[in-house]
N, C-alpha and C. Protein backbone atom coordinates (compact mmCIF):
# COMPACT_ATOMS: atom_id res chain seq x y z
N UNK A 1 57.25 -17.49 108.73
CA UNK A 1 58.53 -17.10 109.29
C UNK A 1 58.59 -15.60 109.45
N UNK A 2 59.37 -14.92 110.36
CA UNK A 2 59.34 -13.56 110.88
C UNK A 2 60.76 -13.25 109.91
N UNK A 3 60.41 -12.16 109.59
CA UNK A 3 61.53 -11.58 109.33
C UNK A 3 62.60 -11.00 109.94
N UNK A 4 63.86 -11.15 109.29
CA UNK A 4 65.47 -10.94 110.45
C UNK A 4 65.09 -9.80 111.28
N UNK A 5 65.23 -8.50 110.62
CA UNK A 5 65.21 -7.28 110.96
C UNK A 5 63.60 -6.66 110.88
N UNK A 6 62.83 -7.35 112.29
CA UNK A 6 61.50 -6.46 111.83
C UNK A 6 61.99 -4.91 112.17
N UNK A 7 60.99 -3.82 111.70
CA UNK A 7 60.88 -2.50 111.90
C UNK A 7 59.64 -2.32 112.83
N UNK A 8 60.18 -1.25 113.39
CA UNK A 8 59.64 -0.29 114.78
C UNK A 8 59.32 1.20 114.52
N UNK A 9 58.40 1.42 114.56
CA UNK A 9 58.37 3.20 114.76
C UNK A 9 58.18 3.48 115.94
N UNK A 10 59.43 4.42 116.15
CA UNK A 10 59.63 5.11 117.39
C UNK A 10 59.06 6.88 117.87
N UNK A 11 58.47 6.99 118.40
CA UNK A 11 58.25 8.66 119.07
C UNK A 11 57.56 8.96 117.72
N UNK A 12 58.45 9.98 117.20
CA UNK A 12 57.73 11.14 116.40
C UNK A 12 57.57 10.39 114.96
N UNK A 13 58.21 9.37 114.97
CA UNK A 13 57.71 8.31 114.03
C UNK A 13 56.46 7.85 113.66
N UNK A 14 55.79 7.83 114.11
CA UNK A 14 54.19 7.22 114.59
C UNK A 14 53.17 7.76 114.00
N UNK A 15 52.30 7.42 113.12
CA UNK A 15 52.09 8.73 111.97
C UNK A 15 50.43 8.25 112.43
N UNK A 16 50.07 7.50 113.20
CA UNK A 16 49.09 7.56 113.99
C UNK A 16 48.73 8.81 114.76
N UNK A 17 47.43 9.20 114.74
CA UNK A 17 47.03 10.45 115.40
C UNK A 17 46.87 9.68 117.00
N UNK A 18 45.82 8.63 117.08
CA UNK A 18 45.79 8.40 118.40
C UNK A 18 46.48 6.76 118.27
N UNK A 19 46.39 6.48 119.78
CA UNK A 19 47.09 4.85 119.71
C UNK A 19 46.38 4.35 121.07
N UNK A 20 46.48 2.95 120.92
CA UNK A 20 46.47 2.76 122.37
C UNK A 20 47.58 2.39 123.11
N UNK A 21 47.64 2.59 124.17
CA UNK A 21 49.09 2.76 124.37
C UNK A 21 49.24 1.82 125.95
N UNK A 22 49.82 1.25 126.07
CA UNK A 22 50.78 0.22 127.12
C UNK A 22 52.10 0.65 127.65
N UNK A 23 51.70 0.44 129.41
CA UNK A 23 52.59 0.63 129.94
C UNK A 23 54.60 -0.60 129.51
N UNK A 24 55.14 -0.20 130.37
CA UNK A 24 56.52 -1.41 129.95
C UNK A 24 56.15 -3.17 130.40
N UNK A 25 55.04 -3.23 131.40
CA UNK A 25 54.29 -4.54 131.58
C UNK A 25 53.85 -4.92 131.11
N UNK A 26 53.06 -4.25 130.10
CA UNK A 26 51.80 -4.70 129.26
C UNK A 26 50.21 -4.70 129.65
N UNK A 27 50.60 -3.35 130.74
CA UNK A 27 48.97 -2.87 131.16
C UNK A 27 48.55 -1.85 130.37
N UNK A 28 47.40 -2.02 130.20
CA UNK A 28 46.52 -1.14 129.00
C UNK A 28 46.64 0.18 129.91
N UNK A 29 46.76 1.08 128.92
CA UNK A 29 46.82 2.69 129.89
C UNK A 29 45.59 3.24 129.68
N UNK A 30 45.60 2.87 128.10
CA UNK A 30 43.96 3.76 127.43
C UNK A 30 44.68 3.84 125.83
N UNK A 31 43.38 4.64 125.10
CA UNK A 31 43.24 5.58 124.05
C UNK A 31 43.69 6.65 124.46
N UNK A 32 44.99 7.14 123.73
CA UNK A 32 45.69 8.42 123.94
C UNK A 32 45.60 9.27 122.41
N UNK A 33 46.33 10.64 122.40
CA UNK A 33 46.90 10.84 121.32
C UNK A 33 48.46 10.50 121.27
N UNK A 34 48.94 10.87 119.96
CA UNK A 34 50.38 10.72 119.77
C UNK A 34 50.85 11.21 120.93
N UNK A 35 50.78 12.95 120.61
CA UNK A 35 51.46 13.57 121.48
C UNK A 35 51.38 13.40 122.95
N UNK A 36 50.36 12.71 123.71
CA UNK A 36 50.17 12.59 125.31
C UNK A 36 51.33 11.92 125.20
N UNK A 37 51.20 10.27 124.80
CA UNK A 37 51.73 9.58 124.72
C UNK A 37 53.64 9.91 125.05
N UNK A 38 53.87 10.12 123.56
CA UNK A 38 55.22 10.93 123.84
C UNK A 38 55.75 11.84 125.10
N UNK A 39 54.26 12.66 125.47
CA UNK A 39 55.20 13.33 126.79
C UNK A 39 55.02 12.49 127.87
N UNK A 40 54.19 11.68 127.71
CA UNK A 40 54.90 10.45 129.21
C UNK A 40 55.76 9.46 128.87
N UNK A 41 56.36 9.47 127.60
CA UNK A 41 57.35 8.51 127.55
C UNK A 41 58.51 9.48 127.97
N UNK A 42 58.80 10.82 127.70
CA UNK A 42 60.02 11.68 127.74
C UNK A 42 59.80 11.91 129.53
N UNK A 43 58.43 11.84 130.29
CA UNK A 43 58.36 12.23 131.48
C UNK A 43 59.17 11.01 132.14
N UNK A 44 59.11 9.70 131.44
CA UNK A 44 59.69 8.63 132.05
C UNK A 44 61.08 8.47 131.56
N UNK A 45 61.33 9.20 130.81
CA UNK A 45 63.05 9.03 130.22
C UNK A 45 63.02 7.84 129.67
N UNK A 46 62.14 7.06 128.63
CA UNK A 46 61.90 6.10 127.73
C UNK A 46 61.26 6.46 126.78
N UNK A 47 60.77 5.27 125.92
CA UNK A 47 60.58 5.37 124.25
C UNK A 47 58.97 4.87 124.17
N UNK A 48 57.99 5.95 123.09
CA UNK A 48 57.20 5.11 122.27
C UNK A 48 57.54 4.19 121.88
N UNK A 49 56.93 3.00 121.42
CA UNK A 49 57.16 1.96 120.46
C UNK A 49 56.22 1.49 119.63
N UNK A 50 55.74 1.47 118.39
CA UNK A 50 54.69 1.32 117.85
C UNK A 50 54.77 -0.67 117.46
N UNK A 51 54.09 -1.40 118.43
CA UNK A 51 54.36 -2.94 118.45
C UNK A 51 53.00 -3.55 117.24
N UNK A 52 52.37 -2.57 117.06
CA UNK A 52 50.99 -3.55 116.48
C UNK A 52 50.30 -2.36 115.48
N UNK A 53 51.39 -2.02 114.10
CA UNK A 53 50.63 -0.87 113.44
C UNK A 53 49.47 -1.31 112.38
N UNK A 54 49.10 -2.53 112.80
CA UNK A 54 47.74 -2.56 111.46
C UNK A 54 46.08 -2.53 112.50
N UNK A 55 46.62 -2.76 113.90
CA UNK A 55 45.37 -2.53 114.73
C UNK A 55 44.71 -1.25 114.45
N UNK A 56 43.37 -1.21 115.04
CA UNK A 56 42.81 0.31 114.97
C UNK A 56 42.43 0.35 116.81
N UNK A 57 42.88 1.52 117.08
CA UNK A 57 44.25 1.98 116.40
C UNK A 57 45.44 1.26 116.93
N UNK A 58 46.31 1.74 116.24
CA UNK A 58 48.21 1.22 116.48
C UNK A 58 47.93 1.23 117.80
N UNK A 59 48.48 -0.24 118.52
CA UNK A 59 49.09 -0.72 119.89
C UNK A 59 50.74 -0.02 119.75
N UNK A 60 50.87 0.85 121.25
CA UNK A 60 52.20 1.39 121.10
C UNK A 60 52.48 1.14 122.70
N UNK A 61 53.69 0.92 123.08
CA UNK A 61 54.50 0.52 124.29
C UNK A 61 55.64 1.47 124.50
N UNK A 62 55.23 1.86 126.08
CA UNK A 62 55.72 3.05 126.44
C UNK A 62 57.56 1.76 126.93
N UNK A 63 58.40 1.70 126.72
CA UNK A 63 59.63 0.89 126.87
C UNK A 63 60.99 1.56 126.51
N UNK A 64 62.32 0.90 126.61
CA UNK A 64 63.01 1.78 126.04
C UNK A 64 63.33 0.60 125.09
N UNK A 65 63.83 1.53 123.85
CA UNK A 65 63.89 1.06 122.99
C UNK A 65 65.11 -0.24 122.85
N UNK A 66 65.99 -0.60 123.29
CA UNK A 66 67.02 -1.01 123.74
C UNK A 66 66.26 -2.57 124.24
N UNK A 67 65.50 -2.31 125.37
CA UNK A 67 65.49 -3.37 126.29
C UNK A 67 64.32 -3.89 125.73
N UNK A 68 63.11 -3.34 124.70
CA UNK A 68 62.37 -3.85 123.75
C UNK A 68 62.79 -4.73 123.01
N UNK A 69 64.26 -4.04 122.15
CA UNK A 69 64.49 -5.51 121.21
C UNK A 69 65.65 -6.23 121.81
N UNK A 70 66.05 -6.50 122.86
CA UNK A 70 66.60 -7.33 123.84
C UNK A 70 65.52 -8.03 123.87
N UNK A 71 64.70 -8.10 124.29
CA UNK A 71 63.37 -9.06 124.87
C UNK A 71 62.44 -9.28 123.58
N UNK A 72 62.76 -9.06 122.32
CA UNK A 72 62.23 -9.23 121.03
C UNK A 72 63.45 -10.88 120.69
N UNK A 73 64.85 -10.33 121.13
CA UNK A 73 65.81 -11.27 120.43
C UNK A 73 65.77 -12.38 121.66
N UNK A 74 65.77 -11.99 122.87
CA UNK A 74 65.28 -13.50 123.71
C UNK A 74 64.41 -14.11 123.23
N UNK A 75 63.28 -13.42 123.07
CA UNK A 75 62.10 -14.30 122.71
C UNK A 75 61.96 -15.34 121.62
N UNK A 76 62.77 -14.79 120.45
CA UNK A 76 63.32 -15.32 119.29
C UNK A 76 64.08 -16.36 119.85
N UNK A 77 65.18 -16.27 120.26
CA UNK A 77 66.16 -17.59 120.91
C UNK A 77 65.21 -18.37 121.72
N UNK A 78 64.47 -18.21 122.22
CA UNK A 78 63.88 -19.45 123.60
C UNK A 78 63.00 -19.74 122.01
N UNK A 79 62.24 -19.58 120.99
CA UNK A 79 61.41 -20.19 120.45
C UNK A 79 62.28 -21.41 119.33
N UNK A 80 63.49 -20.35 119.08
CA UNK A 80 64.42 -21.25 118.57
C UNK A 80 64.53 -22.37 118.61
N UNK A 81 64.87 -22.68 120.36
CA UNK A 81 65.53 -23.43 120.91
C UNK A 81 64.39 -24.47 121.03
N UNK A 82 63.11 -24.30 121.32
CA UNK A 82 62.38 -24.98 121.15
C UNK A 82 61.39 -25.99 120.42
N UNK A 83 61.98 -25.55 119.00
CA UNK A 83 62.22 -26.64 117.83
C UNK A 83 62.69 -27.68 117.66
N UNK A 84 61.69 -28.37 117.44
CA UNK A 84 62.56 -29.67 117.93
C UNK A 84 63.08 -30.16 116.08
N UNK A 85 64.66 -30.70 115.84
CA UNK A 85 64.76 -31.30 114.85
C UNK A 85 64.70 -32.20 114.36
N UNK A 86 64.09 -33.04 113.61
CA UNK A 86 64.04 -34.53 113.11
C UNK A 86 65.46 -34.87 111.89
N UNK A 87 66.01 -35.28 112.19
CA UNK A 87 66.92 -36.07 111.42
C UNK A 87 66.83 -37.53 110.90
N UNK A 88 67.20 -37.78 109.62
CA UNK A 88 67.08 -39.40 109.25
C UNK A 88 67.96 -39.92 109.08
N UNK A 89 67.87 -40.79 109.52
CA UNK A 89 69.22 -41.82 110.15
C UNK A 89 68.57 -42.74 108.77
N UNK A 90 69.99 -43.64 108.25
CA UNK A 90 69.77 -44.51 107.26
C UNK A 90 70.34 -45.96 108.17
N UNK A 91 69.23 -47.28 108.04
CA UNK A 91 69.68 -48.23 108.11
C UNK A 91 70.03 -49.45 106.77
N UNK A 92 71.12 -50.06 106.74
CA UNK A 92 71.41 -50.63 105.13
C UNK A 92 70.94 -51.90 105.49
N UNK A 93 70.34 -52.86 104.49
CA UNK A 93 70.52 -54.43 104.84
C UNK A 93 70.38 -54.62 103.17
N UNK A 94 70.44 -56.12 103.50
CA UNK A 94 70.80 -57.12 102.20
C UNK A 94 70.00 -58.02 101.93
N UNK A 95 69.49 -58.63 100.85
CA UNK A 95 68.49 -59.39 100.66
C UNK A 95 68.82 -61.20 101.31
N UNK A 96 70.27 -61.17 101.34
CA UNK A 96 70.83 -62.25 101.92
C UNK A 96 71.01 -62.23 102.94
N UNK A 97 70.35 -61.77 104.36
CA UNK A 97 71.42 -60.78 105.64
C UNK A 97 71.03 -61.91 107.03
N UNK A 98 71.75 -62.51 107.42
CA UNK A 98 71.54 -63.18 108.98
C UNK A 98 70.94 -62.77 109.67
N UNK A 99 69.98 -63.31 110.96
CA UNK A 99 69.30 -63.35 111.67
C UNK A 99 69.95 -62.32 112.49
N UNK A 100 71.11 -62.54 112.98
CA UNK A 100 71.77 -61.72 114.31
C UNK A 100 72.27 -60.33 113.76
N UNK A 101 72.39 -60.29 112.16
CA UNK A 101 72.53 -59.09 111.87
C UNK A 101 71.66 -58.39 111.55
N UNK A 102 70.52 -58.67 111.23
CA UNK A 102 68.98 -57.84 111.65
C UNK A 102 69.05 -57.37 113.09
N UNK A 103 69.06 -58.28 113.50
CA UNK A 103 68.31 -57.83 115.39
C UNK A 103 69.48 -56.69 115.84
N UNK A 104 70.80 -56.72 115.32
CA UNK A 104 71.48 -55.34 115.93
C UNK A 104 71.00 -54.60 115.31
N UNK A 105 70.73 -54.54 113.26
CA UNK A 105 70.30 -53.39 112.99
C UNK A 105 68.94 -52.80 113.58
N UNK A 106 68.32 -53.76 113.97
CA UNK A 106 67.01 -53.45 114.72
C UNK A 106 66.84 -53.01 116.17
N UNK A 107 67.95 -52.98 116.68
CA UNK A 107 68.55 -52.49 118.09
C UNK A 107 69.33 -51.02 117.48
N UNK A 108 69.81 -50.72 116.85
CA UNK A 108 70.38 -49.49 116.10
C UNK A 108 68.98 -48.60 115.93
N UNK A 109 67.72 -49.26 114.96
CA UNK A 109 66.60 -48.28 114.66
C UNK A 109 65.72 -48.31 115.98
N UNK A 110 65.77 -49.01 116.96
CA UNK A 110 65.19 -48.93 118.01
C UNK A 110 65.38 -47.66 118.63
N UNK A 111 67.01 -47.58 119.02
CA UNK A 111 67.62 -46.18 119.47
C UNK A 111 67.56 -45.00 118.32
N UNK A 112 67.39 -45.08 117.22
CA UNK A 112 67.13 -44.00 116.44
C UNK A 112 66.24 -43.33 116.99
N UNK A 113 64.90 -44.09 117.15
CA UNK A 113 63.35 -44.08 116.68
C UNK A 113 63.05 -43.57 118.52
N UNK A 114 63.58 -43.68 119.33
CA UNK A 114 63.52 -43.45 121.18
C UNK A 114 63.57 -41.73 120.76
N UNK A 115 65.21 -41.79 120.40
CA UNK A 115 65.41 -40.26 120.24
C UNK A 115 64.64 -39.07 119.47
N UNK A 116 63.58 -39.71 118.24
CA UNK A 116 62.93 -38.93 117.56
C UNK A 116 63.21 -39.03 116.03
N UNK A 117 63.90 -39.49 115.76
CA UNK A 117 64.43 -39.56 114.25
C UNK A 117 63.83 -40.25 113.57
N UNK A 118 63.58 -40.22 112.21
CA UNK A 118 62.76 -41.18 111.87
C UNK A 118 64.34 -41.92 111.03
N UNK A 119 63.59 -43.24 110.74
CA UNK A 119 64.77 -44.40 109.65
C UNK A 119 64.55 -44.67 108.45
N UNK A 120 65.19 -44.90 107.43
CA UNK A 120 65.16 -45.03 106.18
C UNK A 120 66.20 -46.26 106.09
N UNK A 121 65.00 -47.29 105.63
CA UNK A 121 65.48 -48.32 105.49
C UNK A 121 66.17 -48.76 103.90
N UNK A 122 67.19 -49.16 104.11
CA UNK A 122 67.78 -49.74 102.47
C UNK A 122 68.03 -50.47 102.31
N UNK A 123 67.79 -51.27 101.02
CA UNK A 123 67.65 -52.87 100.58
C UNK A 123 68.36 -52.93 99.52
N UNK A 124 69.89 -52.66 99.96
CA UNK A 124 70.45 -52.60 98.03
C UNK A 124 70.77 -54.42 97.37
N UNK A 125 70.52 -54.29 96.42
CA UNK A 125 70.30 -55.50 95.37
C UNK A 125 72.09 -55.09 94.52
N UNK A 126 72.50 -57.00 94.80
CA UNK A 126 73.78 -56.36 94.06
C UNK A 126 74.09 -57.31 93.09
N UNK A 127 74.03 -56.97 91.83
CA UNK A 127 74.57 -57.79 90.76
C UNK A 127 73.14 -58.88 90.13
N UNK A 128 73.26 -60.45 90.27
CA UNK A 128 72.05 -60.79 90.20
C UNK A 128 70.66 -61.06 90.93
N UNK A 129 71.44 -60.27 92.25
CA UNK A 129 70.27 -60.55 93.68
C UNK A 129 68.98 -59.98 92.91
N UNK A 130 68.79 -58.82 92.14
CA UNK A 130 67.82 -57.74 91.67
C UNK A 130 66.80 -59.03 90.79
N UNK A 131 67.21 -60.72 90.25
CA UNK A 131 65.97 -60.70 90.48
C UNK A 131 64.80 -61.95 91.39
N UNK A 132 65.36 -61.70 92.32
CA UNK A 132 64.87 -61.93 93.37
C UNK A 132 64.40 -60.90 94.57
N UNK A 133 63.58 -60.25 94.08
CA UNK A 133 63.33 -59.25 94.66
C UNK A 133 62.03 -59.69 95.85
N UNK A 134 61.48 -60.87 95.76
CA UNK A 134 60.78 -61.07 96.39
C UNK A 134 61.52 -61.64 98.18
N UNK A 135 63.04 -61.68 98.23
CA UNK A 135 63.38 -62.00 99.32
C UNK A 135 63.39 -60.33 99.95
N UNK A 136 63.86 -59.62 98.91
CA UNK A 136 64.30 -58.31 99.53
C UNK A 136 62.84 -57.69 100.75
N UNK A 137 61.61 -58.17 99.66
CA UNK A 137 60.20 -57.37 100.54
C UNK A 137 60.26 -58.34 101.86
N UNK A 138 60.60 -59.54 101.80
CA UNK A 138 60.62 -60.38 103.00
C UNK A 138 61.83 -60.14 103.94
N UNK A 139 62.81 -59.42 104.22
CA UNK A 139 64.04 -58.75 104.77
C UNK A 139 63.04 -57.90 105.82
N UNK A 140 62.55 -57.17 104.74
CA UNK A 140 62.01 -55.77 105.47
C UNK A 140 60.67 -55.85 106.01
N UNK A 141 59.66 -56.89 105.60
CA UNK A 141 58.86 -57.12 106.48
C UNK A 141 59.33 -57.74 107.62
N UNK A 142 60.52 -58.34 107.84
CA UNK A 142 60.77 -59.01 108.87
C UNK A 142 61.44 -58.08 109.33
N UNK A 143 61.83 -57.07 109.02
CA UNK A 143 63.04 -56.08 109.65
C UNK A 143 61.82 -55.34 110.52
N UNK A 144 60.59 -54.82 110.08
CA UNK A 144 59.60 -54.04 110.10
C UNK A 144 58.96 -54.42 111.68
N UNK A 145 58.95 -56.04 111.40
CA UNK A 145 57.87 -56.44 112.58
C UNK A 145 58.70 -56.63 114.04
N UNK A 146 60.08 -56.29 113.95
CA UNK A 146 60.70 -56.22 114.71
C UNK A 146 60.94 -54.62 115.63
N UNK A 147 60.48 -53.57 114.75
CA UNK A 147 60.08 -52.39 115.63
C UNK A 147 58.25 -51.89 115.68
N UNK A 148 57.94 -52.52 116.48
CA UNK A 148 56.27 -52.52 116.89
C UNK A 148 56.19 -50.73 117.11
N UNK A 149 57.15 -49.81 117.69
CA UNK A 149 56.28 -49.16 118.13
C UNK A 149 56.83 -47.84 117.27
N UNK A 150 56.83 -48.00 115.87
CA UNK A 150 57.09 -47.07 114.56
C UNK A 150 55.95 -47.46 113.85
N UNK A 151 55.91 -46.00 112.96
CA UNK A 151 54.64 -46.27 112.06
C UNK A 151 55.66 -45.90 110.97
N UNK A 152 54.84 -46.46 109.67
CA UNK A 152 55.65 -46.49 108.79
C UNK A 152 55.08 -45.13 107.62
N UNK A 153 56.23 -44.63 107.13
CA UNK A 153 55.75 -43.66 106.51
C UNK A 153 56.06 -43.19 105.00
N UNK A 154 56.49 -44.27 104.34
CA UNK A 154 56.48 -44.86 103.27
C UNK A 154 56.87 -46.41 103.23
N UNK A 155 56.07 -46.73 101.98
CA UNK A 155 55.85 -48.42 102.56
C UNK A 155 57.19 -48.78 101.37
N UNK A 156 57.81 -49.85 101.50
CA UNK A 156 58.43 -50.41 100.96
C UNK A 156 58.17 -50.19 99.04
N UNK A 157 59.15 -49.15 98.64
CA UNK A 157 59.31 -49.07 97.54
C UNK A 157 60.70 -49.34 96.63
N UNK A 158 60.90 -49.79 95.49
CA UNK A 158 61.88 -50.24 94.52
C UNK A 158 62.36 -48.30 94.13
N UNK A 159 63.61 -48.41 94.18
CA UNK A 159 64.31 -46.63 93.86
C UNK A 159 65.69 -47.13 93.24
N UNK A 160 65.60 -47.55 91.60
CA UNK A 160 67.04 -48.13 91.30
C UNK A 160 66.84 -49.67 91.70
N UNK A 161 68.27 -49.55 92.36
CA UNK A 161 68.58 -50.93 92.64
C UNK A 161 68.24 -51.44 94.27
N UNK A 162 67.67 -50.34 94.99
CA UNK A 162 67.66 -49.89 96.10
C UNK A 162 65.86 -50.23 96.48
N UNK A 163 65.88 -51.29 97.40
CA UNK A 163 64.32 -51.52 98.45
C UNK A 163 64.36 -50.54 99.46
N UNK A 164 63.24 -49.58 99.42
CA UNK A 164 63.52 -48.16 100.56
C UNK A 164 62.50 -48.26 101.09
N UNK A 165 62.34 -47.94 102.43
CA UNK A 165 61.20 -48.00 103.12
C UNK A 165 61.67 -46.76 104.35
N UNK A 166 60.32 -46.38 104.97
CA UNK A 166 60.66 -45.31 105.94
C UNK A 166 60.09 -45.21 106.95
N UNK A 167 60.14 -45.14 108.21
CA UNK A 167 59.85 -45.33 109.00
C UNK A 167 59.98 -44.20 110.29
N UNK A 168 58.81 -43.59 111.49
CA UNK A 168 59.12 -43.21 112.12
C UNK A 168 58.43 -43.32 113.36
N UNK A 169 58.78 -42.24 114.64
CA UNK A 169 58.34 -43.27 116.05
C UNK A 169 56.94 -42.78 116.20
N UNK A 170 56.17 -43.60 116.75
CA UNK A 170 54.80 -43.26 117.16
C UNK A 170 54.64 -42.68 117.98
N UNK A 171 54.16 -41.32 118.07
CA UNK A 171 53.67 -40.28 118.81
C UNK A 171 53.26 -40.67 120.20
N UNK A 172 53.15 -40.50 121.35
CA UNK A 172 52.70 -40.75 122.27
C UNK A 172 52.10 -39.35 123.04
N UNK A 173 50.86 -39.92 123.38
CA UNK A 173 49.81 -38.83 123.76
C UNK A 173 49.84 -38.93 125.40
């Protein structure tokens, strides 16, 4: 992760003797010294910028300083934005649960699983259902074989009183 507030050395900042130095496009100018440098940034009424101080030597950009970190904080927002988030959606069922009320919940993780989310399936056990636990693994294998195109990403485990299983969508290449 980048840090909030990176730092910049500007002009007389630059404790580099020589640099290489870039126009505001990002065309190589050459190996300069400090000082050239500086007087064609003041000849252009813009700023050194020291963008790359562990190179040998320091990469510096002739820009103004202003419209540098304008186009530092765009760049940041478009990468932002381009994160994609996964969220987990919880689906509940019951070790006792009807046919037609599977297939909606399985029409529910269908549309989860389209959008990207992965599902977390739950099997709560209530009172003396817990010991019959062998219907609960049969719920969810049947809940399971009803979304073909999820991989599963924890397999059916006991958490409490709770059958959890997890599930998410298969990548497509």
């Amino acid at each position: 992760m980048k840090p909030k507030n990176k730092f910049y050395r500007l002009n007389f900042f630059i404790q580099a003797k020589t640099v290489r130095l870039l126009d505001g496009a990002g065309k190589q100018i050459g190996i300069v010294t400090k000082e050239e440098a500086i007087r064609k940034a003041r000849e252009l009424g813009i700023d050194v910028v020291e963008i790359a101080p562990n190179a040998q030597p320091p990469v510096c950009k002739l820009i103004d300083y202003k419209k540098f970190k304008y186009l530092e904080a765009k760049k940041d927002r478009e990468e932002k934005r381009k994160q994609k988030h996964v969220t987990i959606k919880e689906i509940r069922l019951t070790p006792f649960i009807g046919t037609h009320d599977i297939d909606v919940r399985a029409q529910h993780a269908r549309q989860f699983l389209v959008t990207g989310n992965q599902v977390k399936i739950t099997l709560l056990f209530k009172g003396r259902q817990i010991t019959r636990q062998d219907f609960g693994h049969k719920v969810i294998r049947d809940f399971l074989q009803l979304l073909p195109n999820s991989k599963i990403v924890r397999p059916p485990h006991m958490e409490g009183k709770m059958l959890v299983a997890m599930i998410s969508p298969v990548k497509k290449i």
